[in-house]
C-alpha atoms as a PDB file:
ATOM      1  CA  UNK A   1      -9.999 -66.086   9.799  1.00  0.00           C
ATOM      2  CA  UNK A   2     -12.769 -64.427  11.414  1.00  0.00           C
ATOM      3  CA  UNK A   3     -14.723 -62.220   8.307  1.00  0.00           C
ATOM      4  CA  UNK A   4     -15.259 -58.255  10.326  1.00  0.00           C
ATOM      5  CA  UNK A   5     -18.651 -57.150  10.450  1.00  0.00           C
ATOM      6  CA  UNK A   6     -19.478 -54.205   7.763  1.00  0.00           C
ATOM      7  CA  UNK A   7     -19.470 -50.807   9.514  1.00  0.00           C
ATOM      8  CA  UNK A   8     -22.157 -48.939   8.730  1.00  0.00           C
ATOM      9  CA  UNK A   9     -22.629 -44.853   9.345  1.00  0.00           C
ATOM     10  CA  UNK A  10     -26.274 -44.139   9.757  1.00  0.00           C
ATOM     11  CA  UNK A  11     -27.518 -40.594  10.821  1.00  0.00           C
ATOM     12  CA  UNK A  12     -29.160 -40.931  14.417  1.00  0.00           C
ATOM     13  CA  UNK A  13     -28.405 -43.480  16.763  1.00  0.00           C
ATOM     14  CA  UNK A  14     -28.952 -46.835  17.800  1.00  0.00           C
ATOM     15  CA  UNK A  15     -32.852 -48.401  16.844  1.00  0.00           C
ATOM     16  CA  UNK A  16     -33.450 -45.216  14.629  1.00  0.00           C
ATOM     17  CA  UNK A  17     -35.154 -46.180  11.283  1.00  0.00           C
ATOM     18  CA  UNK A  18     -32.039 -45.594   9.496  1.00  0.00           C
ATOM     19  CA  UNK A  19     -29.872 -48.453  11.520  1.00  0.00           C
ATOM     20  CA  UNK A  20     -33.938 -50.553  10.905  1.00  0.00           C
ATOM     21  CA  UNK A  21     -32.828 -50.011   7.461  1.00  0.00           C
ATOM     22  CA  UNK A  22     -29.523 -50.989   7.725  1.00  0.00           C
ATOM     23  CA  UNK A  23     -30.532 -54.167   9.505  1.00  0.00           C
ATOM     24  CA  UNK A  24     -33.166 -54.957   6.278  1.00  0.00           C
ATOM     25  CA  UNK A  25     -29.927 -54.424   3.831  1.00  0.00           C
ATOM     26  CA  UNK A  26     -27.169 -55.970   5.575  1.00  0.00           C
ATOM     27  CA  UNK A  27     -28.890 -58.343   8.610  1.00  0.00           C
ATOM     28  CA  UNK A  28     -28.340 -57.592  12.311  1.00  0.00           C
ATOM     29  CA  UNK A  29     -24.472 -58.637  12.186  1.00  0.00           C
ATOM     30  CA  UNK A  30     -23.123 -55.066  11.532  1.00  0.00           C
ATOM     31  CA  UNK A  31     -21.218 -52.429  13.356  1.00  0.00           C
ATOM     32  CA  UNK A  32     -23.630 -49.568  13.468  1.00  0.00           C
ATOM     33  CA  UNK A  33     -21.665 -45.961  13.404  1.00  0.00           C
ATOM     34  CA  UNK A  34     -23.602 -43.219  15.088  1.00  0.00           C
ATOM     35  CA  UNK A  35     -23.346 -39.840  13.225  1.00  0.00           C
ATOM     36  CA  UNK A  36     -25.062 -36.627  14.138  1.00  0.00           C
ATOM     37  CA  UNK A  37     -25.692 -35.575  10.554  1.00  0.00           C
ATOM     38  CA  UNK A  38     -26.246 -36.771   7.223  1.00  0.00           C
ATOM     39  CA  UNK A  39     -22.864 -34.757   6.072  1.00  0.00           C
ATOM     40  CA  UNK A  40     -20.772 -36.699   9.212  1.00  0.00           C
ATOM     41  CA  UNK A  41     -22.053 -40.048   7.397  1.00  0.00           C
ATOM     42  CA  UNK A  42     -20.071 -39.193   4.154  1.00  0.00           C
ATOM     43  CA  UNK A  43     -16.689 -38.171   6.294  1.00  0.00           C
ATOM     44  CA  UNK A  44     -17.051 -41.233   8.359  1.00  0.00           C
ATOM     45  CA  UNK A  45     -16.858 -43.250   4.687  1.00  0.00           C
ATOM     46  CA  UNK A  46     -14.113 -40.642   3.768  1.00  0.00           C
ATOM     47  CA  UNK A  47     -12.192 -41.241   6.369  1.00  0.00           C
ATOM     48  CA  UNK A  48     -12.266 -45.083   6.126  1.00  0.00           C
ATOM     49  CA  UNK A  49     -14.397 -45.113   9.461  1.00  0.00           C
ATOM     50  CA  UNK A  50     -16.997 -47.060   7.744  1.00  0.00           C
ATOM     51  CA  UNK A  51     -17.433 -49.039   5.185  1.00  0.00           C
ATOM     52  CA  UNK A  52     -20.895 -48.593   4.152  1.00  0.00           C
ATOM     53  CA  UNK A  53     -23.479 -45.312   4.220  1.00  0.00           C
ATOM     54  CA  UNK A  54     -27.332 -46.129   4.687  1.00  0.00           C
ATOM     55  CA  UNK A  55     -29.207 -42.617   3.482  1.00  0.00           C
ATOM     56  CA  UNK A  56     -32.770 -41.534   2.867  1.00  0.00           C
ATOM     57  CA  UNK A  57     -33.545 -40.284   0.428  1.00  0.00           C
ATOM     58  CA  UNK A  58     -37.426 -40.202  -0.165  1.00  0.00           C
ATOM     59  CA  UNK A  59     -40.468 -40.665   2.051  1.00  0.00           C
ATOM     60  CA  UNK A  60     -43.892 -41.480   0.455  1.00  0.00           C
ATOM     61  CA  UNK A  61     -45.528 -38.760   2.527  1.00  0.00           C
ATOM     62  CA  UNK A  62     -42.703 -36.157   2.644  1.00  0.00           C
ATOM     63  CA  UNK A  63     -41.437 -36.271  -0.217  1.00  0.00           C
ATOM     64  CA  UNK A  64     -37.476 -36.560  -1.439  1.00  0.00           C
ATOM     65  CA  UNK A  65     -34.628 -35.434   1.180  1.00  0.00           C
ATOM     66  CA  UNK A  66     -32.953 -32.647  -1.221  1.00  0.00           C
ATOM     67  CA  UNK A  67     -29.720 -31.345   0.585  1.00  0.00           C
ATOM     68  CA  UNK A  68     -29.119 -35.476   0.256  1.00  0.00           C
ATOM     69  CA  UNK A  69     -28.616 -35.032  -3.613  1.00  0.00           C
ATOM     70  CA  UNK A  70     -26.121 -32.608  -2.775  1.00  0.00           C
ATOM     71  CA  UNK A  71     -24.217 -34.739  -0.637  1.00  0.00           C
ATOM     72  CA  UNK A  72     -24.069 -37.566  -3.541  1.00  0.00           C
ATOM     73  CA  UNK A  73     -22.915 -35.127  -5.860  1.00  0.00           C
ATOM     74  CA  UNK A  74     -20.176 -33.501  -3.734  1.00  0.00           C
ATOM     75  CA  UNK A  75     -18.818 -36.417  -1.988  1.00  0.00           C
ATOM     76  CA  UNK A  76     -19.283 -38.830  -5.181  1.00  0.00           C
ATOM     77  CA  UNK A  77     -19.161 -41.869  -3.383  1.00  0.00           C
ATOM     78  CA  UNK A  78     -20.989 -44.661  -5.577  1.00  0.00           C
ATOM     79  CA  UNK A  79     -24.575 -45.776  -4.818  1.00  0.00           C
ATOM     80  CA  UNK A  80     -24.549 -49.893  -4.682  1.00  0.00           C
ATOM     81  CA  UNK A  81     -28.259 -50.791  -3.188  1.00  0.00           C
ATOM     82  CA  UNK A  82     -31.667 -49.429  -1.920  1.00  0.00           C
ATOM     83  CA  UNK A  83     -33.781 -50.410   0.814  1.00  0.00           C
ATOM     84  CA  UNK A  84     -37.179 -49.375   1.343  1.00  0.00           C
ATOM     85  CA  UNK A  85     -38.544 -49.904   4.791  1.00  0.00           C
ATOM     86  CA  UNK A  86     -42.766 -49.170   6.075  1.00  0.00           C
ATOM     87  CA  UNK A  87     -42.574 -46.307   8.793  1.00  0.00           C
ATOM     88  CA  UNK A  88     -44.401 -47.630  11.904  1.00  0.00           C
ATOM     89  CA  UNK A  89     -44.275 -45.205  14.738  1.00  0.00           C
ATOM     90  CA  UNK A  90     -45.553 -46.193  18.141  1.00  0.00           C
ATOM     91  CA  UNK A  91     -46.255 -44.361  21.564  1.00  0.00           C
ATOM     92  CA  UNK A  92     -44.119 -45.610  24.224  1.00  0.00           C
ATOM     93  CA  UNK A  93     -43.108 -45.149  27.665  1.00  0.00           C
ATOM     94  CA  UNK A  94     -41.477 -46.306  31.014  1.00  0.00           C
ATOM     95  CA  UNK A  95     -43.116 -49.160  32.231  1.00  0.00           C
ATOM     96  CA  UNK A  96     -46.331 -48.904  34.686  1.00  0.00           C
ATOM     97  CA  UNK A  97     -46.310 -45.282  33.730  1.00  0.00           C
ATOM     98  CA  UNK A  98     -50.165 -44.408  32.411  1.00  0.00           C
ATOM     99  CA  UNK A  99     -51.269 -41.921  29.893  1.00  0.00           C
ATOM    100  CA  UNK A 100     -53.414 -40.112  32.484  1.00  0.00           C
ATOM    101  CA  UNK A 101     -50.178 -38.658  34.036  1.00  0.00           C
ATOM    102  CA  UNK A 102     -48.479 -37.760  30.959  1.00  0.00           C
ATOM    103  CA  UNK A 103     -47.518 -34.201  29.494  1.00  0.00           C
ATOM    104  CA  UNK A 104     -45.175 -34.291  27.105  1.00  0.00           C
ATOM    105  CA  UNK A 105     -44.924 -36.138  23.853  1.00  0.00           C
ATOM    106  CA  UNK A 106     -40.893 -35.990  21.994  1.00  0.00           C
ATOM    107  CA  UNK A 107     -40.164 -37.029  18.514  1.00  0.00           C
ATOM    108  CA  UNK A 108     -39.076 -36.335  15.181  1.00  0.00           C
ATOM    109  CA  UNK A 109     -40.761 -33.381  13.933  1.00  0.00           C
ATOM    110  CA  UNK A 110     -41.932 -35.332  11.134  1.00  0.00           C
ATOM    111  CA  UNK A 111     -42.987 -37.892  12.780  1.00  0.00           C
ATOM    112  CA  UNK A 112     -44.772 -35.707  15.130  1.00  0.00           C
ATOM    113  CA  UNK A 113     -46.972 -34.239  12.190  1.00  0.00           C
ATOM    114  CA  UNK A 114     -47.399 -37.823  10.759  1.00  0.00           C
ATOM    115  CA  UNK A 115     -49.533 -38.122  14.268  1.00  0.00           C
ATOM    116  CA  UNK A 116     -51.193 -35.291  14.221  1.00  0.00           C
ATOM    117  CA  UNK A 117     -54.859 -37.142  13.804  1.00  0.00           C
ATOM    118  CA  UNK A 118     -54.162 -39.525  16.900  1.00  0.00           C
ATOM    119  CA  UNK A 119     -52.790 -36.258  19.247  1.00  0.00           C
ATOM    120  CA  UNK A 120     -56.268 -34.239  18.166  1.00  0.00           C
ATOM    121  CA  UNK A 121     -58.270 -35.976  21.057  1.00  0.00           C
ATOM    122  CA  UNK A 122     -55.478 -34.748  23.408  1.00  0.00           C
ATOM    123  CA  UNK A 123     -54.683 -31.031  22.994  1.00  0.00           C
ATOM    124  CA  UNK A 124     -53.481 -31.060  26.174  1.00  0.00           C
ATOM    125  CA  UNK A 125     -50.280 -32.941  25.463  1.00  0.00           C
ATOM    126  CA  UNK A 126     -47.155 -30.529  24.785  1.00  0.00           C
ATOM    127  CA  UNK A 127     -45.303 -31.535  21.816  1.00  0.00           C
ATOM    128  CA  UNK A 128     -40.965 -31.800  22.335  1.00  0.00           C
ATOM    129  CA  UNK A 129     -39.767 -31.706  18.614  1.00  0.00           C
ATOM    130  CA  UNK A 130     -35.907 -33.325  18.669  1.00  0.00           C
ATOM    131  CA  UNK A 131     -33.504 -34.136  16.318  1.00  0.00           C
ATOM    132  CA  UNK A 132     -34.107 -38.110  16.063  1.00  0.00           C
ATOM    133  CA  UNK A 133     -36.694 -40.813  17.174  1.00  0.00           C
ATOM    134  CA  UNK A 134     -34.511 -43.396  18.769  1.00  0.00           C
ATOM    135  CA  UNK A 135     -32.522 -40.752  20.936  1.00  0.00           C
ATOM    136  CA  UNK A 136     -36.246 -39.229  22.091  1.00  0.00           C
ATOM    137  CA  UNK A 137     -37.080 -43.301  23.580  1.00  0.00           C
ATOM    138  CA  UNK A 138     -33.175 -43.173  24.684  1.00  0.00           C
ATOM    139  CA  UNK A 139     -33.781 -40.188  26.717  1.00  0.00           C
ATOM    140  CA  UNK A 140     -36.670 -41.471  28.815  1.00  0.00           C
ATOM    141  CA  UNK A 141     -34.651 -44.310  30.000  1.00  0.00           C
ATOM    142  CA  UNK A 142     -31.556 -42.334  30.784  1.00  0.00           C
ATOM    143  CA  UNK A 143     -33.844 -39.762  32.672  1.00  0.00           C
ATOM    144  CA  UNK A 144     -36.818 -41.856  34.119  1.00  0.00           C
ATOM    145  CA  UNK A 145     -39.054 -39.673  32.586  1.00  0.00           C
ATOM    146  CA  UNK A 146     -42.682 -40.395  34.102  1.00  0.00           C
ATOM    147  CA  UNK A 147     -44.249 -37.507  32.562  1.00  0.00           C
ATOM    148  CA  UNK A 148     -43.178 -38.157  29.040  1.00  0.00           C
ATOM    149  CA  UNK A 149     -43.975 -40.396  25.694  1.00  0.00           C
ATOM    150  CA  UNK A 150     -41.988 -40.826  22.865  1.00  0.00           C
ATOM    151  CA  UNK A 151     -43.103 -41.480  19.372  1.00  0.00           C
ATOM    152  CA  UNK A 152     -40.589 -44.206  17.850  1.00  0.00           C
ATOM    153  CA  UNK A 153     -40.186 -47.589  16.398  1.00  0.00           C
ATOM    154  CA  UNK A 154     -40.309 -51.063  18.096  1.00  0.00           C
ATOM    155  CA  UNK A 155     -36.263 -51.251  17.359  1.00  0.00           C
ATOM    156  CA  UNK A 156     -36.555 -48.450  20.220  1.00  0.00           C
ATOM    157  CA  UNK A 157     -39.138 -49.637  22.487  1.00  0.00           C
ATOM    158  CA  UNK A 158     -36.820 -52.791  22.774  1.00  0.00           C
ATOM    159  CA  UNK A 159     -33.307 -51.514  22.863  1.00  0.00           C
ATOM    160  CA  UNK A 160     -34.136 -49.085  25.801  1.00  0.00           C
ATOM    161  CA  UNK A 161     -36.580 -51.300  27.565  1.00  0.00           C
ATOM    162  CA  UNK A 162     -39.911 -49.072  27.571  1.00  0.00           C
ATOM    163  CA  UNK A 163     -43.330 -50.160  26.784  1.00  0.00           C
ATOM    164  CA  UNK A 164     -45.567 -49.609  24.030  1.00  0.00           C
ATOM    165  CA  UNK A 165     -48.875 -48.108  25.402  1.00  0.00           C
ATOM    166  CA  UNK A 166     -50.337 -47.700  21.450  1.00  0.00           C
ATOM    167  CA  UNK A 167     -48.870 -49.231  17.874  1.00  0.00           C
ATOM    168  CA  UNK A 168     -49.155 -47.701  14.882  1.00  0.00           C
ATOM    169  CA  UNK A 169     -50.371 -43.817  15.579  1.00  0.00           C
ATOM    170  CA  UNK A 170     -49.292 -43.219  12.237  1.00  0.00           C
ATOM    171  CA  UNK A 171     -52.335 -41.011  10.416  1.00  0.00           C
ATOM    172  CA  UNK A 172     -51.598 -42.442   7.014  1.00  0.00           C
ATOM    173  CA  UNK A 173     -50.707 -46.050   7.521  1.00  0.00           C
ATOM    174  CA  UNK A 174     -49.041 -47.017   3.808  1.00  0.00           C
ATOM    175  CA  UNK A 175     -46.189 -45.237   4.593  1.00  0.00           C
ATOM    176  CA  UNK A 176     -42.309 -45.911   3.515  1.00  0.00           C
ATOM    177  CA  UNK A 177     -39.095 -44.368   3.248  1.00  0.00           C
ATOM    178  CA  UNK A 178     -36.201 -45.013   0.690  1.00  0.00           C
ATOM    179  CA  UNK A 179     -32.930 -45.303   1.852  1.00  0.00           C
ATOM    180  CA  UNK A 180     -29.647 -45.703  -0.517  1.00  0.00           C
ATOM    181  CA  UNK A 181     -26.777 -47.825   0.357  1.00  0.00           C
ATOM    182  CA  UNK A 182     -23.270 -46.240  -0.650  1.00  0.00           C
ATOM    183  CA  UNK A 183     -19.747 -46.847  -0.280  1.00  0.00           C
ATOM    184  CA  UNK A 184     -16.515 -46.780  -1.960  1.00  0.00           C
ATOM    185  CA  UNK A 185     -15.073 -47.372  -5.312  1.00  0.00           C
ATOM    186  CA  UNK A 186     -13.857 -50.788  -3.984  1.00  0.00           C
ATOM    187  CA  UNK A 187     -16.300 -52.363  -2.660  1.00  0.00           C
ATOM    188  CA  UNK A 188     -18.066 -54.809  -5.531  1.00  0.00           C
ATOM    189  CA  UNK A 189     -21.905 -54.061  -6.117  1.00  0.00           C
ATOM    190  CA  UNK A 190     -24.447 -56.755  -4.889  1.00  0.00           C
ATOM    191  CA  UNK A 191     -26.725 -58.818  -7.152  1.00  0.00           C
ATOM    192  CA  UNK A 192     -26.695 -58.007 -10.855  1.00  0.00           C
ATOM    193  CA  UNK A 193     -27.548 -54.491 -11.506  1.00  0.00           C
ATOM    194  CA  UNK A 194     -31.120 -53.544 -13.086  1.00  0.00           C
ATOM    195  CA  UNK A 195     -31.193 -49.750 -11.981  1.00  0.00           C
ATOM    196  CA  UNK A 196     -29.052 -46.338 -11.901  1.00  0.00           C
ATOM    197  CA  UNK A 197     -29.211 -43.379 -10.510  1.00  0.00           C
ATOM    198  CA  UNK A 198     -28.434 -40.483 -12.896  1.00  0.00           C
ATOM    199  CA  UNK A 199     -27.445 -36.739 -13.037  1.00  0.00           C
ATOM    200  CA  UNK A 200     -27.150 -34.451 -15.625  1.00  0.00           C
ATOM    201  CA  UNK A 201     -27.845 -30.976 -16.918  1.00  0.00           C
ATOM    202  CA  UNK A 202     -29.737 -30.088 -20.941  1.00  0.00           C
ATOM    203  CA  UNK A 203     -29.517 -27.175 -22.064  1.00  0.00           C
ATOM    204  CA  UNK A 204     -32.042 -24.496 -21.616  1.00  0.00           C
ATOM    205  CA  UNK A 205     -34.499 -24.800 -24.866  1.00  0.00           C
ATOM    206  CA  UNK A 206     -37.696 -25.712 -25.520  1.00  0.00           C
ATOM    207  CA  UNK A 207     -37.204 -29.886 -25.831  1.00  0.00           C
ATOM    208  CA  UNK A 208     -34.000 -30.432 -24.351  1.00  0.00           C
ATOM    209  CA  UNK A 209     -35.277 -32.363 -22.120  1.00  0.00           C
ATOM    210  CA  UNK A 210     -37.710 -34.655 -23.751  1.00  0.00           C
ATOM    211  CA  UNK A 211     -35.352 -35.456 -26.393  1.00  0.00           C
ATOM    212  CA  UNK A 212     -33.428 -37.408 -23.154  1.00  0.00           C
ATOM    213  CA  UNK A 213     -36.504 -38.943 -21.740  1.00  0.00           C
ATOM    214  CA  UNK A 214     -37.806 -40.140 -25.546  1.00  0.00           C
ATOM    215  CA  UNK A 215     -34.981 -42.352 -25.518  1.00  0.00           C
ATOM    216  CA  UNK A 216     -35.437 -43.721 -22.277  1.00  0.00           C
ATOM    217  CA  UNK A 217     -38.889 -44.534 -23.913  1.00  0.00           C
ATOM    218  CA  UNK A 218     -37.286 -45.963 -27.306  1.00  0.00           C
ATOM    219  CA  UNK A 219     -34.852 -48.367 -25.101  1.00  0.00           C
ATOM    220  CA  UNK A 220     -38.003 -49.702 -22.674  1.00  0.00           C
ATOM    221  CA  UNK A 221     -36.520 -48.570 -19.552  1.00  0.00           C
ATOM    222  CA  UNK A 222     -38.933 -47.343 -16.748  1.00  0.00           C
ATOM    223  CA  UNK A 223     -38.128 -44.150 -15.286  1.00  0.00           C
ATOM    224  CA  UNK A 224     -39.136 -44.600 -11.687  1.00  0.00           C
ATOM    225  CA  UNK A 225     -37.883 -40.536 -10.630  1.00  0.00           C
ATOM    226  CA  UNK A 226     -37.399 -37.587 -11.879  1.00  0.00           C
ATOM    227  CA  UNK A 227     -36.066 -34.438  -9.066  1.00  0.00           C
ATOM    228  CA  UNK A 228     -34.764 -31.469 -10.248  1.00  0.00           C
ATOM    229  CA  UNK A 229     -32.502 -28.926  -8.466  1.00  0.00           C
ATOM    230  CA  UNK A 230     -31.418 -25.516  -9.191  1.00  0.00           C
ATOM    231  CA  UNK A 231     -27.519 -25.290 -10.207  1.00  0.00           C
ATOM    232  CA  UNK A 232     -26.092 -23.051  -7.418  1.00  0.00           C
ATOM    233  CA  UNK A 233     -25.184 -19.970  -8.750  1.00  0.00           C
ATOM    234  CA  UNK A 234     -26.742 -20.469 -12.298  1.00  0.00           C
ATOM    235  CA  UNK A 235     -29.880 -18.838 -13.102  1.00  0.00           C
ATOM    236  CA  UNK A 236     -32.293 -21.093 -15.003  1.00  0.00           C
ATOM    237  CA  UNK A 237     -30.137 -23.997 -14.953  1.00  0.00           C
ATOM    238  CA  UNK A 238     -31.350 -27.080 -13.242  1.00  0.00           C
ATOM    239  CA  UNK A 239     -29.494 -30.593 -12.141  1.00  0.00           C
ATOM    240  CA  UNK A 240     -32.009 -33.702 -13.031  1.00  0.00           C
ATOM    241  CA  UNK A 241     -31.648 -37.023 -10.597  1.00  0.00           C
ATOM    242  CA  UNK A 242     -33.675 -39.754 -12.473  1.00  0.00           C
ATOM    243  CA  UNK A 243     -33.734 -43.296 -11.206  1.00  0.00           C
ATOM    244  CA  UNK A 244     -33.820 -45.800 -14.169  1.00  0.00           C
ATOM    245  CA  UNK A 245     -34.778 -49.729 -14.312  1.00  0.00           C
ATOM    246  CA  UNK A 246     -34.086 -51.631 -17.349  1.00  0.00           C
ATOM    247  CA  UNK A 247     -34.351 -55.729 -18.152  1.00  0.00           C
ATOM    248  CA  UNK A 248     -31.054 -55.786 -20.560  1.00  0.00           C
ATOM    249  CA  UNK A 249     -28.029 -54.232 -19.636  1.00  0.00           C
ATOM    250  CA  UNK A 250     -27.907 -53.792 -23.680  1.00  0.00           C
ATOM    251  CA  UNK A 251     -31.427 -51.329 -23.984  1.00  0.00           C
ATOM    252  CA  UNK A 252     -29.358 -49.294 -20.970  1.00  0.00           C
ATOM    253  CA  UNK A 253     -26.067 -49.224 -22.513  1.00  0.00           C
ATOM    254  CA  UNK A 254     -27.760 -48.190 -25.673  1.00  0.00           C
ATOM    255  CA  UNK A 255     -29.579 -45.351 -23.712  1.00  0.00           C
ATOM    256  CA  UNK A 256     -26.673 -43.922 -21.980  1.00  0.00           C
ATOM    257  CA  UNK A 257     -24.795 -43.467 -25.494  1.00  0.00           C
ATOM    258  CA  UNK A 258     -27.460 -41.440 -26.752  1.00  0.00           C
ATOM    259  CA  UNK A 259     -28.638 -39.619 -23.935  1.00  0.00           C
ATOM    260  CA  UNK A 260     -24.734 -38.206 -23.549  1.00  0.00           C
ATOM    261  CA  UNK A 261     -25.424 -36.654 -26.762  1.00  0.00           C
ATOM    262  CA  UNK A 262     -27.792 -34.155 -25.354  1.00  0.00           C
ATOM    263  CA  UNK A 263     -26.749 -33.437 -21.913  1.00  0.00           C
ATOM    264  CA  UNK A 264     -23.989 -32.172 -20.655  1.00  0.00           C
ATOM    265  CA  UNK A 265     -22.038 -32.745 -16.819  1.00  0.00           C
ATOM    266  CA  UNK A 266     -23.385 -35.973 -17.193  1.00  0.00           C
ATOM    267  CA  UNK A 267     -22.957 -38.388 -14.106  1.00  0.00           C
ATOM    268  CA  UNK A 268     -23.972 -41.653 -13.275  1.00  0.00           C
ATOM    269  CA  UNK A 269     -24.269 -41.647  -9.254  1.00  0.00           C
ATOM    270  CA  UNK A 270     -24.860 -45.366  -9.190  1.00  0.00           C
ATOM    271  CA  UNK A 271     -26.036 -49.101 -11.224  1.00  0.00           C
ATOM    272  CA  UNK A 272     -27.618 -51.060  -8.682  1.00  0.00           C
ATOM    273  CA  UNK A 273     -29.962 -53.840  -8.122  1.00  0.00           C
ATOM    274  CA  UNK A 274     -33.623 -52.110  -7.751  1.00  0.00           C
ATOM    275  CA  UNK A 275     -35.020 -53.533  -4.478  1.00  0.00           C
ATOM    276  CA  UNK A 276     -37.741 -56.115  -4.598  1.00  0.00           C
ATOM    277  CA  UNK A 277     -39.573 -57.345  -1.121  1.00  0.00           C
ATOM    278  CA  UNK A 278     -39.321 -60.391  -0.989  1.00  0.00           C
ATOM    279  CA  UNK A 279     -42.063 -62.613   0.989  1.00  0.00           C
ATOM    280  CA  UNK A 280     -41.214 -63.428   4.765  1.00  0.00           C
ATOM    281  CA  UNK A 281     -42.066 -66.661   6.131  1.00  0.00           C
ATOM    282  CA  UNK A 282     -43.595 -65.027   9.288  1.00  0.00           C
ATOM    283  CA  UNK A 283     -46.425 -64.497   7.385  1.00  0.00           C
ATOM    284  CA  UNK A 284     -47.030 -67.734   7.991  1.00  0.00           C
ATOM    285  CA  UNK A 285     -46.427 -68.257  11.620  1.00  0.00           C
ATOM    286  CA  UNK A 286     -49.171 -67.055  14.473  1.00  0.00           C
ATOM    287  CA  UNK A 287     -49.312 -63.487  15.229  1.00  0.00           C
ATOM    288  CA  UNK A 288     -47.455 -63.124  18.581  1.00  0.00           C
ATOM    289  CA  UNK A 289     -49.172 -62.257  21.956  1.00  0.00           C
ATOM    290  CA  UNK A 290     -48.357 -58.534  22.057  1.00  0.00           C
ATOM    291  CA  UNK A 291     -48.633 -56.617  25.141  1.00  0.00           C
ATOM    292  CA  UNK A 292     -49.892 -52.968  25.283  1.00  0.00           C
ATOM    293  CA  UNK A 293     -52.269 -50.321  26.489  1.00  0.00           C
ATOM    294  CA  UNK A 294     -55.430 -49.098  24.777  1.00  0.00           C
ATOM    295  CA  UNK A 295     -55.455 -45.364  25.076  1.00  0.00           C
ATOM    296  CA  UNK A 296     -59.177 -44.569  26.494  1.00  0.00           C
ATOM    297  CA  UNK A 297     -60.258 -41.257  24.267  1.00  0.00           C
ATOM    298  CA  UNK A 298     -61.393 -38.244  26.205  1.00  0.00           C
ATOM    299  CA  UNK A 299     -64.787 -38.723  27.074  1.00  0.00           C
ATOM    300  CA  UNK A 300     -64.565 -42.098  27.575  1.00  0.00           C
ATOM    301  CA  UNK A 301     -65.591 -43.993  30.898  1.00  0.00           C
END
């Protein structure tokens, strides 16, 4: 019997970084469900339309996705996994189209501003903020827009058959995002778990909380996060999401006991295997013979 392909709800479309992501996590044999928002994810996994959720949740630059915390805590679907994948953004267009004739430059709003050093030579360009990176790329094609570049990933430039004119405009080029995989109660975590996600509330007094991290300290586990969030409708009252890594399930057993103890709506949003790159063999193999267009700067002959 034929094993189905995991379907997997990712917000954007087709070759935007979250269905990159899902690729890294799962490999390139998945049904990829298009939602329009990060909410629409969680009620496609509700609803039994997918089986899997890939989420951001943090960018290196940007900093963590907040109304995303919400969603984990009102939908309570477990996290099993974490991806993190480098954010490469390249200028693309219709092929034979040159940058000479071009106006107008659509993307992410985010990803827009993550350009902003490489679009200073040319203030003349007019800047089309959307709501996703793929669907700006997706758009040219559909259109045979000659006027217009998108800023997106290579997944893009491939999928809708336009050509990269410039790689990597990115101004800061160590850049990643963090994306969570979640699902349903049934569905068995992979690997052996070595991290959790956590949330819980202390009480308002002068050491609540560092009585909870001291034994996080005491039991050796690394706290790789700490966010906190206002309690709606609760003055002074904050929800803390720490990420956790431990090398004995024993020290984070032990921890957990305690830390209930001194905390109070205590959850554990996910235990998890912490993600680890591992080395790719194409590091190894000859650069391939890319194809693409140096931008002259303004000025230049």
């Amino acid at each position: 019997m034929k094993k189905e392909k995991p379907r997997v709800a990712i917000q954007g479309i087709r070759a935007s970084f979250h269905e990159e992501a899902a690729f890294k996590y799962f490999g390139e044999d998945i049904e990829t469900i298009e939602c329009n928002s990060f909410k629409q994810t969680f009620e496609a996994l509700q609803n039994k339309e997918a089986d899997y959720v890939v989420m951001a949740i943090e960018n290196s630059i940007a900093g963590s996705i907040l109304p995303n915390y919400t969603l984990l805590m009102s939908y309570g679907f477990p996290i099993v996994g974490e991806v993190f994948i480098p954010i490469q953004l390249h200028l693309m267009a219709l092929p034979g189209v040159k940058f000479e004739d071009v106006k107008y430059v659509t993307s992410h709003p985010i990803a827009i501003r993550q350009c902003v050093d490489f679009f200073y030579e040319y203030p003349h360009l007019k800047m089309v903020e959307s709501s996703d990176t793929a669907a700006c790329a997706k758009r040219i094609r559909e259109e045979q827009l000659t006027d217009t570049v998108a800023i997106a990933n290579t997944l893009a430039a491939n999928l809708y058959g336009l050509q990269i004119l410039e790689r990597r405009i990115e101004s800061n080029k160590v850049n990643f995002t963090r994306f969570l995989i979640i699902t349903n109660h049934e569905t068995p975590v992979k690997g052996t778990p070595n991290k959790a996600s956590l949330c819980f509330e202390v009480s308002n007094k002068a050491g609540s909380l560092a009585k909870v991290l001291n034994i996080f300290a005491d039991q050796n586990l690394n706290m790789s996060k700490i966010q906190s969030m206002p309690v709606l409708g609760k003055r002074n009252e904050y929800n803390f999401y720490v990420d956790i890594e431990w090398n004995e399930m024993k020290q984070y057993d032990s921890a957990i006991r305690q830390t209930l103890k001194y905390t109070h709506n205590f959850n554990i949003l996910g235990e998890y295997e912490r993600y680890e790159e591992q080395p790719s063999t194409d590091q190894f193999k000859k650069p391939e013979k890319r194809t693409y267009i140096k931008i002259k700067k303004l000025g230049q002959a």
